[in-house]
C-alpha atoms as a PDB file:
ATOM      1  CA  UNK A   1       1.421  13.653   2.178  1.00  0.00           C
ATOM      2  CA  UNK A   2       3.473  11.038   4.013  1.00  0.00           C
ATOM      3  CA  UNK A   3       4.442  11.051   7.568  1.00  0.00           C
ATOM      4  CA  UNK A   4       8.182   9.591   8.459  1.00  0.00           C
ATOM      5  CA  UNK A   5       8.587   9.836  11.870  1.00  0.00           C
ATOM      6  CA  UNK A   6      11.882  11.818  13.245  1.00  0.00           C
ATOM      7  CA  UNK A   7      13.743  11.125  17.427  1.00  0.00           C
ATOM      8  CA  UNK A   8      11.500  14.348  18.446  1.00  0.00           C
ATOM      9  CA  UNK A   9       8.260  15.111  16.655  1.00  0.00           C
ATOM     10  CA  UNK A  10       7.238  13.349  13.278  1.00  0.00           C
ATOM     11  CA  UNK A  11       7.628  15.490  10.137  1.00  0.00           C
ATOM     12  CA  UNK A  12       5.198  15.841   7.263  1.00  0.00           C
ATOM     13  CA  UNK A  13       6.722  15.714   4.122  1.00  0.00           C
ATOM     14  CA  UNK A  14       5.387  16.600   0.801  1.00  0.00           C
ATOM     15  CA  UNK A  15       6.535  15.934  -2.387  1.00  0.00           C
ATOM     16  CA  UNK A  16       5.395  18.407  -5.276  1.00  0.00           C
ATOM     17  CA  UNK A  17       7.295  16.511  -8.526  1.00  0.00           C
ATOM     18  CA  UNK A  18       6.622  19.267 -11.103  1.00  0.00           C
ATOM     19  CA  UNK A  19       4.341  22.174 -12.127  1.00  0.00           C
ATOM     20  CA  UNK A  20       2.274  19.510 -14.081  1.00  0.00           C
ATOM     21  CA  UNK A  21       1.832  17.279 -11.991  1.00  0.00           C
ATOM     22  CA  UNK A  22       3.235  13.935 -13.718  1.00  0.00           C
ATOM     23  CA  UNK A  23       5.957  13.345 -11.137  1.00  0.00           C
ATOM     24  CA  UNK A  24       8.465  14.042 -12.382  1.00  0.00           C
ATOM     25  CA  UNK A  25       7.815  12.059 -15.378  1.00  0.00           C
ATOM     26  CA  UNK A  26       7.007  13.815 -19.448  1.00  0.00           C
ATOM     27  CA  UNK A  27       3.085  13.865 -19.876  1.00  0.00           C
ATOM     28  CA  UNK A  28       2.748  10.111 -21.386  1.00  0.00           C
ATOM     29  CA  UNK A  29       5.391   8.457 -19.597  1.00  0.00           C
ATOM     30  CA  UNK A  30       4.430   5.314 -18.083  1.00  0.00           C
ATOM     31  CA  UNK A  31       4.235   5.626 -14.448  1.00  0.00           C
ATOM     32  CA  UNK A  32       6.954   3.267 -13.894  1.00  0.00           C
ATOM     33  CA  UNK A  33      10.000   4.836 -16.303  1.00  0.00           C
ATOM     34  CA  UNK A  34      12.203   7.506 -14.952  1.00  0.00           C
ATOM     35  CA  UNK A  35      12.314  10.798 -16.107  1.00  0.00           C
ATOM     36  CA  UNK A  36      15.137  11.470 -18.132  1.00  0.00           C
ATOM     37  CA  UNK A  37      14.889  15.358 -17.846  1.00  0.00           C
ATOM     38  CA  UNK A  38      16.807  15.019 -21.482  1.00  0.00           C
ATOM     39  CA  UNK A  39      16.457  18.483 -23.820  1.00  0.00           C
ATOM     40  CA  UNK A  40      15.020  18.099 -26.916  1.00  0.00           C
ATOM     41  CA  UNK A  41      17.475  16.642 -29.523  1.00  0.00           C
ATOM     42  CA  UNK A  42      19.464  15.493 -27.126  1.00  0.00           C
ATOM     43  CA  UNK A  43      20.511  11.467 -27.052  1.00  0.00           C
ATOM     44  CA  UNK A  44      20.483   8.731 -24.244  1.00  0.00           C
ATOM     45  CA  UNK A  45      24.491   8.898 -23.943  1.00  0.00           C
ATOM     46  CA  UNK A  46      25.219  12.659 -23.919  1.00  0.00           C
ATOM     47  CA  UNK A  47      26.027  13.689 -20.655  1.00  0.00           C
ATOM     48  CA  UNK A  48      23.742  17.084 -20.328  1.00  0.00           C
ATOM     49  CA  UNK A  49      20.803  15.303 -21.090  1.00  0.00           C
ATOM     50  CA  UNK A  50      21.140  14.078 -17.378  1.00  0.00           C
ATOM     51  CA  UNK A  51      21.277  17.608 -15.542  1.00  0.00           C
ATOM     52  CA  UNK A  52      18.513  19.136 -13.965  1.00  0.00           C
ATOM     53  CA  UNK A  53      17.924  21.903 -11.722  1.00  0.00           C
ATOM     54  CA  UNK A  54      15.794  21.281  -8.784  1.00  0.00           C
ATOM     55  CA  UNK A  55      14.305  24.128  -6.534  1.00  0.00           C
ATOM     56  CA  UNK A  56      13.446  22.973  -3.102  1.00  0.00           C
ATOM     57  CA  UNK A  57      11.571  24.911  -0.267  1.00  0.00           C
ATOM     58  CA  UNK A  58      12.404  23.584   3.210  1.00  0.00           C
ATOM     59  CA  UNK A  59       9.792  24.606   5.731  1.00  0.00           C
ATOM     60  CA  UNK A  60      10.327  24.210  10.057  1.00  0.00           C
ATOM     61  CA  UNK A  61      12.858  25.545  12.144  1.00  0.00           C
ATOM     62  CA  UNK A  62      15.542  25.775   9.788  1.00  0.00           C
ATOM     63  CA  UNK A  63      17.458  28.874  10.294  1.00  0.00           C
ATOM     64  CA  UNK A  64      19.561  29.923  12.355  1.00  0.00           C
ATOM     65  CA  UNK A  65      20.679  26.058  12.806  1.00  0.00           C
ATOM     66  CA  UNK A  66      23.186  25.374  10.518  1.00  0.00           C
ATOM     67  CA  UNK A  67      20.925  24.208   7.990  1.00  0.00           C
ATOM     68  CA  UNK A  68      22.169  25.865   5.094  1.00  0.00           C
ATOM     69  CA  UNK A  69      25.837  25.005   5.944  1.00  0.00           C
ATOM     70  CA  UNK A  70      24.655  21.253   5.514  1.00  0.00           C
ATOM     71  CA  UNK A  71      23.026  21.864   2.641  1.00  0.00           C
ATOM     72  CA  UNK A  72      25.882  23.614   0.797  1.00  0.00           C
ATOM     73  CA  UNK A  73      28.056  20.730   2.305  1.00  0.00           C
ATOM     74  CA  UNK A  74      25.884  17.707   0.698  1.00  0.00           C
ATOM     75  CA  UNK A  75      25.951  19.625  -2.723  1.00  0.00           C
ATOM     76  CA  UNK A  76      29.053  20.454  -2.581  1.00  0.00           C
ATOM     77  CA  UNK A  77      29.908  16.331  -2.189  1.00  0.00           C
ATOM     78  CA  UNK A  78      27.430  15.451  -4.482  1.00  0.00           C
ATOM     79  CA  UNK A  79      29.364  17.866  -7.494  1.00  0.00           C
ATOM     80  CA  UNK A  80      26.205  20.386  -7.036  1.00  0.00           C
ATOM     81  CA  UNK A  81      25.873  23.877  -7.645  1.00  0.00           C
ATOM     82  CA  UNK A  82      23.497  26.545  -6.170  1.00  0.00           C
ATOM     83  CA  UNK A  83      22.142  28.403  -3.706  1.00  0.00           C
ATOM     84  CA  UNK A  84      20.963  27.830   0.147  1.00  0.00           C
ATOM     85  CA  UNK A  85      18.711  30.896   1.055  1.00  0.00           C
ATOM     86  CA  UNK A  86      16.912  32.104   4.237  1.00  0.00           C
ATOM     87  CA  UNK A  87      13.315  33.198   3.100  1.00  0.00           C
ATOM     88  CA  UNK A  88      11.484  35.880   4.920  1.00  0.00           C
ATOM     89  CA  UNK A  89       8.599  33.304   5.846  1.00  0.00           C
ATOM     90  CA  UNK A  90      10.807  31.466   7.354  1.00  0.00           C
ATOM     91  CA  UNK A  91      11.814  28.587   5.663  1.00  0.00           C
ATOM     92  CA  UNK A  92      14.435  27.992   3.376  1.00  0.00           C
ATOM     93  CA  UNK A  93      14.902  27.845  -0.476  1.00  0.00           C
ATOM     94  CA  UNK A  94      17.652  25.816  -2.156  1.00  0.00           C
ATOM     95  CA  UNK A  95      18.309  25.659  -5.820  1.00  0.00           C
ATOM     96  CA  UNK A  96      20.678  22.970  -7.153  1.00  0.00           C
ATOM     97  CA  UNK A  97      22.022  22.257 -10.542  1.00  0.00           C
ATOM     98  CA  UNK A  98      23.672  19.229 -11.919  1.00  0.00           C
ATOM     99  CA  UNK A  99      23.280  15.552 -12.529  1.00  0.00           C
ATOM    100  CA  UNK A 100      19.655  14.524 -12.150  1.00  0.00           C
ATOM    101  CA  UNK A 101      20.841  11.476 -10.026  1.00  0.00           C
ATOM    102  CA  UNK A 102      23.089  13.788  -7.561  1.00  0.00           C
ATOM    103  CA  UNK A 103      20.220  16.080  -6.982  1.00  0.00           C
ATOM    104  CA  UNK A 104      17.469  13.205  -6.395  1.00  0.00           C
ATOM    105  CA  UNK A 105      20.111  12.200  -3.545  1.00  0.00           C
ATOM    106  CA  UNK A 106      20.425  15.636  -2.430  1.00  0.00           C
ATOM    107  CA  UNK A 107      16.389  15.928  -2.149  1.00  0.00           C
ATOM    108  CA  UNK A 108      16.262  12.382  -0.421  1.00  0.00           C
ATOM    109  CA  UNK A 109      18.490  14.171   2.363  1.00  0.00           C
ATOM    110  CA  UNK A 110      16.439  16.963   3.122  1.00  0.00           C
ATOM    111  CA  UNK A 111      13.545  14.573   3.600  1.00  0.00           C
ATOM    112  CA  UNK A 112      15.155  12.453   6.066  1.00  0.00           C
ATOM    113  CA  UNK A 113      15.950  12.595   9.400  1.00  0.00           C
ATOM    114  CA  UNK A 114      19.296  13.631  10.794  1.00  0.00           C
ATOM    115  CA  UNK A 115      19.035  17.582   9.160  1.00  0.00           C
ATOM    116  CA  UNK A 116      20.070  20.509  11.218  1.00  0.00           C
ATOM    117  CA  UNK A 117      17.124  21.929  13.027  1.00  0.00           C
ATOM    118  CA  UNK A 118      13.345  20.683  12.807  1.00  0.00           C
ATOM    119  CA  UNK A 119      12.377  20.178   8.817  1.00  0.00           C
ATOM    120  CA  UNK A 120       8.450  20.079   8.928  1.00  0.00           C
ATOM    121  CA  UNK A 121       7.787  19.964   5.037  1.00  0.00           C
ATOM    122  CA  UNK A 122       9.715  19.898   1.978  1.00  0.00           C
ATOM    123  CA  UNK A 123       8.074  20.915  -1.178  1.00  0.00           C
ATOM    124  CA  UNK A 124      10.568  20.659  -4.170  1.00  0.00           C
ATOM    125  CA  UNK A 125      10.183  21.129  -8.386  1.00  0.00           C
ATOM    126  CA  UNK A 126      12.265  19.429 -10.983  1.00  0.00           C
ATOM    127  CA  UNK A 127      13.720  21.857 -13.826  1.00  0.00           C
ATOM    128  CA  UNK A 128      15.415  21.431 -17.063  1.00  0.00           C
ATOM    129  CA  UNK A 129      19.445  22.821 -15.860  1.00  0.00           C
ATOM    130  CA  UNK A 130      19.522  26.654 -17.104  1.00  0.00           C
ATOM    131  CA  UNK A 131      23.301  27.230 -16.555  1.00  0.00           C
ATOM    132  CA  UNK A 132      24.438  30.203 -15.012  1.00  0.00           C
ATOM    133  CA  UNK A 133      25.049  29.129 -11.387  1.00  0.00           C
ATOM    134  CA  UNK A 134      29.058  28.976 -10.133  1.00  0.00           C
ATOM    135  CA  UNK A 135      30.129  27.148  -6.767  1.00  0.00           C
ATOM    136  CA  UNK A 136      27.332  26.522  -4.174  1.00  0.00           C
ATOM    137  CA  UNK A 137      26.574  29.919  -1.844  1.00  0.00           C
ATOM    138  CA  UNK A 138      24.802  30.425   0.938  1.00  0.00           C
ATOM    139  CA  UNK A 139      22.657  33.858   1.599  1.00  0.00           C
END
């Protein structure tokens, strides 16, 4: 857990890479390469080996703020697609879809200062893309 301080209150952010706990990376990647999030068969130059989906849970004050307006606007520039979601907890859940790269920039935004609201942690998971989502939506 890393602490970045924000203009009101400092915010705790934690990362959470991937269920197995290899950030991000394949088991057996050097710590040092970049995940590739490629399917299996698929090569270095095809264009789907580079999307991902990546589920994020935002926790703080969050609703009620705009929040998921500025998340659906960020995806929506970054060629994104998915869904910004109030949770009954409390915090928010965003799934996005699409280029590995976009979403790693869409991530770095939540973390940062400058989000609607108060974002106290932001716990995320890296996916291989499943399809299936149209547009970016906000519930």
């Amino acid at each position: 857990m890393s602490q970045v301080p924000a203009p009101a209150a400092a915010r705790a952010l934690v990362s959470v890479h991937d269920d197995a706990g290899h950030g991000g990376r394949p088991p057996g990647t050097p710590a040092g390469a970049r995940a590739a999030g490629r399917p299996s068969g698929a090569s270095r130059g095809d264009p789907l080996s580079e999307q991902a989906r990546l589920t994020i849970w935002v926790r703080g004050r969050v609703q009620g703020v705009g929040f998921r307006w500025w998340v659906r606007s960020n995806a929506l520039e970054l060629g994104l697609v998915g869904i910004a979601e109030n949770l009954l907890d409390g915090r928010v859940r965003v799934v996005a879809e699409g280029n590995r790269a976009n979403c790693a920039v869409l991530l770095e935004r939540l973390e940062s200062p400058g989000t609607p609201g108060n974002v106290v942690q932001v716990t995320h998971r890296w996916d291989q893309a499943r399809g299936g989502l149209a547009g970016f939506v906000e519930h």
